[in-house]
N, C-alpha and C. Protein backbone atom coordinates (compact mmCIF):
# COMPACT_ATOMS: atom_id res chain seq x y z
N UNK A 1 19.70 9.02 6.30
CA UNK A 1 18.30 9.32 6.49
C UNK A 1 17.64 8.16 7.23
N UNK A 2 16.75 8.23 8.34
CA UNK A 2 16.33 7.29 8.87
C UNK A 2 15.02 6.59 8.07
N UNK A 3 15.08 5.72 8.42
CA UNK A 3 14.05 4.83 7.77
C UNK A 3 12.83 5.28 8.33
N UNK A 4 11.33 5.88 7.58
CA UNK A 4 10.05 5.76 8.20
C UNK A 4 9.62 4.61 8.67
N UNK A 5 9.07 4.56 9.54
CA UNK A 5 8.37 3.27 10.09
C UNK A 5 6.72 3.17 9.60
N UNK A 6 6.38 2.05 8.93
CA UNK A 6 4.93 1.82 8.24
C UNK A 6 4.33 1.36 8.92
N UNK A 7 3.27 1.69 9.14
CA UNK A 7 1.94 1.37 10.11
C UNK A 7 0.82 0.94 9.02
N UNK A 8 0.44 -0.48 9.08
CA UNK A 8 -0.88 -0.61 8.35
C UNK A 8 -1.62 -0.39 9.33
N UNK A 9 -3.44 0.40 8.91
CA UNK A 9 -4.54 0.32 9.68
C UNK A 9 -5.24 -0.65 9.23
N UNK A 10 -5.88 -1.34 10.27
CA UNK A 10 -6.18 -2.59 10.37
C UNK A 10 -7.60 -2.96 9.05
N UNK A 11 -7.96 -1.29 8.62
CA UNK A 11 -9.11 -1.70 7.35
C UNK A 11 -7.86 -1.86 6.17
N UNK A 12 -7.21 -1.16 6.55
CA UNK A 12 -5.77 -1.31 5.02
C UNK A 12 -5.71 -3.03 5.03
N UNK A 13 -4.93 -3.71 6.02
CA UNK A 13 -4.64 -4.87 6.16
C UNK A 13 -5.95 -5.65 5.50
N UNK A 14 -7.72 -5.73 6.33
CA UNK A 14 -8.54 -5.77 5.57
C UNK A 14 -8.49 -5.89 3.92
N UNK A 15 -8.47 -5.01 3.67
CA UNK A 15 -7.96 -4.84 2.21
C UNK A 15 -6.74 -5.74 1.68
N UNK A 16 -5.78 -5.50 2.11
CA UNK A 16 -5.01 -6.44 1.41
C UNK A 16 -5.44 -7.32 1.58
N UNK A 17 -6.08 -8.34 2.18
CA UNK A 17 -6.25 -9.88 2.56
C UNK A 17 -7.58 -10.12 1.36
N UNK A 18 -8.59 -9.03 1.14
CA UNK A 18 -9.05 -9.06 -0.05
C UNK A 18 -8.47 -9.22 -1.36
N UNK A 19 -8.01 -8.46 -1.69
CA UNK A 19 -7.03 -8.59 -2.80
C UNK A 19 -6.68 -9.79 -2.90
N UNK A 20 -5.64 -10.17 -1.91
CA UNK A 20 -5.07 -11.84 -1.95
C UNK A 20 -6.02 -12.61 -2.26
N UNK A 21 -7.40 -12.54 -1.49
CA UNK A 21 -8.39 -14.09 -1.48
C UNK A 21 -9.01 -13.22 -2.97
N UNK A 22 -9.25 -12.29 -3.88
CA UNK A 22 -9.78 -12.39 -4.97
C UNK A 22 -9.24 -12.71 -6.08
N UNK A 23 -7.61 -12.61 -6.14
CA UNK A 23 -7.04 -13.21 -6.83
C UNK A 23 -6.46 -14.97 -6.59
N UNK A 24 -6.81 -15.59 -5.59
CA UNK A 24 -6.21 -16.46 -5.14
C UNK A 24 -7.53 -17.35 -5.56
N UNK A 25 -8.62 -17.16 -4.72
CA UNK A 25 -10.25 -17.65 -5.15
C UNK A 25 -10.75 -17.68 -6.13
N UNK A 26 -11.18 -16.47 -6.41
CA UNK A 26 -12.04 -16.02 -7.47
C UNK A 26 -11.19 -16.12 -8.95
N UNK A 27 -9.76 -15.84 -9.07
CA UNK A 27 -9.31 -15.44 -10.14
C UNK A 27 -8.18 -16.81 -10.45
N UNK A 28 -8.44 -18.06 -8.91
CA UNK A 28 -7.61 -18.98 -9.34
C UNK A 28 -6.28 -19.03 -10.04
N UNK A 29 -5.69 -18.06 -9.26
CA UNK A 29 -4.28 -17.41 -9.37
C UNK A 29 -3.61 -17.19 -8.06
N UNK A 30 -2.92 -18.95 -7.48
CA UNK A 30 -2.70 -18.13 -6.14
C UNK A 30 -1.22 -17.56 -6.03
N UNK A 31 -0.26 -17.57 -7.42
CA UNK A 31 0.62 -17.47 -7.41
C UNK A 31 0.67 -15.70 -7.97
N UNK A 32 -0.17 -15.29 -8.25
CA UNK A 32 -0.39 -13.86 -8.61
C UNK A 32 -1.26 -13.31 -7.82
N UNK A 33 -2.09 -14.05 -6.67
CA UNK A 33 -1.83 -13.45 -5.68
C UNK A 33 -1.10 -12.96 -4.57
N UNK A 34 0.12 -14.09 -4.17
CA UNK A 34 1.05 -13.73 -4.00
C UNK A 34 2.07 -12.68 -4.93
N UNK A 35 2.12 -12.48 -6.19
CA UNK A 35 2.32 -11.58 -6.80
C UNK A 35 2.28 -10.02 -6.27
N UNK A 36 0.74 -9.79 -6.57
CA UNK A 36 0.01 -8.55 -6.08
C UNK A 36 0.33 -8.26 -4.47
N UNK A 37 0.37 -9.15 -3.78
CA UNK A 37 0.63 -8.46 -2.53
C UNK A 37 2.10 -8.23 -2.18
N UNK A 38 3.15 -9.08 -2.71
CA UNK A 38 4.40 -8.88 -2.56
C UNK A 38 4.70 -7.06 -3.31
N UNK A 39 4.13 -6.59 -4.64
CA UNK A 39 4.56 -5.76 -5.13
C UNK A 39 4.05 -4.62 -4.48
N UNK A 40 3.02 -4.89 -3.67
CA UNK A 40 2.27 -3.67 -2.97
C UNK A 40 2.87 -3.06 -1.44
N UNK A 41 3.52 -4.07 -0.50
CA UNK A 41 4.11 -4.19 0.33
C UNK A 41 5.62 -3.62 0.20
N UNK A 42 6.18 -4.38 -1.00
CA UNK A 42 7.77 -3.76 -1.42
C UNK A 42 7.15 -1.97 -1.78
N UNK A 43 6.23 -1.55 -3.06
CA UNK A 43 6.36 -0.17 -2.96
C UNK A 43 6.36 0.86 -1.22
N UNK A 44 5.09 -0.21 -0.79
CA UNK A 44 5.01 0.92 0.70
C UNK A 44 6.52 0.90 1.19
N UNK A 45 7.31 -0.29 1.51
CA UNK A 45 8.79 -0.45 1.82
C UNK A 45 9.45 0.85 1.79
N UNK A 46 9.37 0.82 0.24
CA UNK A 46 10.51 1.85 -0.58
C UNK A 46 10.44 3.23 -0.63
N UNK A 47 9.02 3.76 0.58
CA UNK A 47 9.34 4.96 0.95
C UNK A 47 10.32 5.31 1.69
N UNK A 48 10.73 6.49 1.04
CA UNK A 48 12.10 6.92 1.93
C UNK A 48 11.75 8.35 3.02
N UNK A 49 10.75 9.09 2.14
CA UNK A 49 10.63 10.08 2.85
C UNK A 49 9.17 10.45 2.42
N UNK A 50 8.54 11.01 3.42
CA UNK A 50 7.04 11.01 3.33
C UNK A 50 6.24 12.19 2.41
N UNK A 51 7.23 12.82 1.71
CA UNK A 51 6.43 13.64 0.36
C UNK A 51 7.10 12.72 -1.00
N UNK A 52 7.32 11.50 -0.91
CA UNK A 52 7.95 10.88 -2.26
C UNK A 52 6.98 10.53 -2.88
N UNK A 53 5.81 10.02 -2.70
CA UNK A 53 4.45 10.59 -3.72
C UNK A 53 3.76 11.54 -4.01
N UNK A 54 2.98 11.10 -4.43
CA UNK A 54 1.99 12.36 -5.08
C UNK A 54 0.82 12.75 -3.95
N UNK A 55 0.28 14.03 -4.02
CA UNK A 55 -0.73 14.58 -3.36
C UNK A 55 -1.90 13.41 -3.50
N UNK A 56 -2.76 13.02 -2.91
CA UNK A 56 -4.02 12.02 -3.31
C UNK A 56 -5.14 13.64 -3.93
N UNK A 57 -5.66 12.89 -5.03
CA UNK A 57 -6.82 14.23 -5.71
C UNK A 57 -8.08 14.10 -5.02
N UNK A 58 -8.43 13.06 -4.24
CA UNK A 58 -9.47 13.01 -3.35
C UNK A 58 -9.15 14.19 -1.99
N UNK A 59 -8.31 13.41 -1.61
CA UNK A 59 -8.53 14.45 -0.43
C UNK A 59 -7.43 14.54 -0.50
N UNK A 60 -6.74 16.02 -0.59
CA UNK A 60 -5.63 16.07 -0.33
C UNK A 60 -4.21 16.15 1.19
N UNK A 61 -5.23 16.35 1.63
CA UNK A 61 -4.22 15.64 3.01
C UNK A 61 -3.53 14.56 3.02
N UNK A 62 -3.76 13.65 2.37
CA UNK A 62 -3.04 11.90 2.40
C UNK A 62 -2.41 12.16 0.71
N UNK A 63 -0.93 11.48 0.91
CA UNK A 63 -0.05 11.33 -0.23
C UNK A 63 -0.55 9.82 -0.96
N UNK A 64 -0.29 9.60 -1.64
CA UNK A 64 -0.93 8.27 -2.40
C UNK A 64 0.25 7.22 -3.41
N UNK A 65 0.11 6.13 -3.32
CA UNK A 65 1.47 5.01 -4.25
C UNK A 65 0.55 4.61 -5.34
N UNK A 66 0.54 4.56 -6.11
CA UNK A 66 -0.22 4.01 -7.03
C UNK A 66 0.56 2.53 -7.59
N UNK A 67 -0.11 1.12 -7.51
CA UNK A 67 1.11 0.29 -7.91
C UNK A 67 0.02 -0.81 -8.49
N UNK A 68 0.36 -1.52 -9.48
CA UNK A 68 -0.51 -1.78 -10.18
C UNK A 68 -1.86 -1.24 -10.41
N UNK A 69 -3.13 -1.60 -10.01
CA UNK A 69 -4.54 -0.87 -10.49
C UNK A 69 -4.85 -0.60 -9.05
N UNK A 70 -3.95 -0.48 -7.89
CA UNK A 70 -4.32 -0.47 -6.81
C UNK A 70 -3.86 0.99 -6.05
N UNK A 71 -4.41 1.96 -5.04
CA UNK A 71 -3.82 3.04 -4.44
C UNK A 71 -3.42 2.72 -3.26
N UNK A 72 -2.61 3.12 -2.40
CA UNK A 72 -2.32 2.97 -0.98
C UNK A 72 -2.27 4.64 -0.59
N UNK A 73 -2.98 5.11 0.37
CA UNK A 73 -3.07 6.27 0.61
C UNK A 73 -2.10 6.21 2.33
N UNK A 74 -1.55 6.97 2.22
CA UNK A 74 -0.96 7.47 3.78
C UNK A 74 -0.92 8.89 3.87
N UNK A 75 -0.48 9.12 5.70
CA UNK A 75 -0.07 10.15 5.72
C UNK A 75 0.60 10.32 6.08
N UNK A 76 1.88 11.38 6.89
CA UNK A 76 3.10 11.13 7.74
C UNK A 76 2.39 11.29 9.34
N UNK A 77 2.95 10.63 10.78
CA UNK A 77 2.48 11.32 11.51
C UNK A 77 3.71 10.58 12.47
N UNK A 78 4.66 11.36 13.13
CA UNK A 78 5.38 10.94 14.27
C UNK A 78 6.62 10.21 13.25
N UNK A 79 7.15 10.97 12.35
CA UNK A 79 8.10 9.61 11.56
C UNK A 79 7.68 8.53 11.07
N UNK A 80 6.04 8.21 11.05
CA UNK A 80 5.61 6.96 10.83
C UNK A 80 4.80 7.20 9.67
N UNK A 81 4.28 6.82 8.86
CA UNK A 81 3.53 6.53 7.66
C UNK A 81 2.46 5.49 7.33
């Protein structure tokens, strides 16, 4: 099976870099910020195929990872995710 190829959009990326500086800053944890973003990055990784999550209940067009208290929403488009 070929590997999907992951595309962050550049408000996603946004986002992660939040995450990092609120746990790194604010929560004076820069080693669990590195934490949180390593585990969020490995789940998107470990898609194999683009219905391996769940429907998102917001809108259902985009599939959703849920990984710690955090969602990552995608969708498939061109083999890419």
């Amino acid at each position: 099976m070929a590997m999907l190829r992951i595309i962050w959009s550049s408000t996603a990326k946004l986002k992660l870099q939040k995450i990092h500086d609120y746990f790194k800053f604010e929560k004076k944890k820069p080693q669990g910020a590195k934490a949180v973003i390593r585990d969020i990055l490995k789940a998107s990784r470990e898609t194999t195929f683009p219905e391996q999550y769940q429907i998102d209940e917001i809108n259902p067009k985009y599939r959703r990872i849920i990984i710690r208290h955090y969602k990552i929403i995608y969708e498939e488009e061109d083999a890419s995710i």
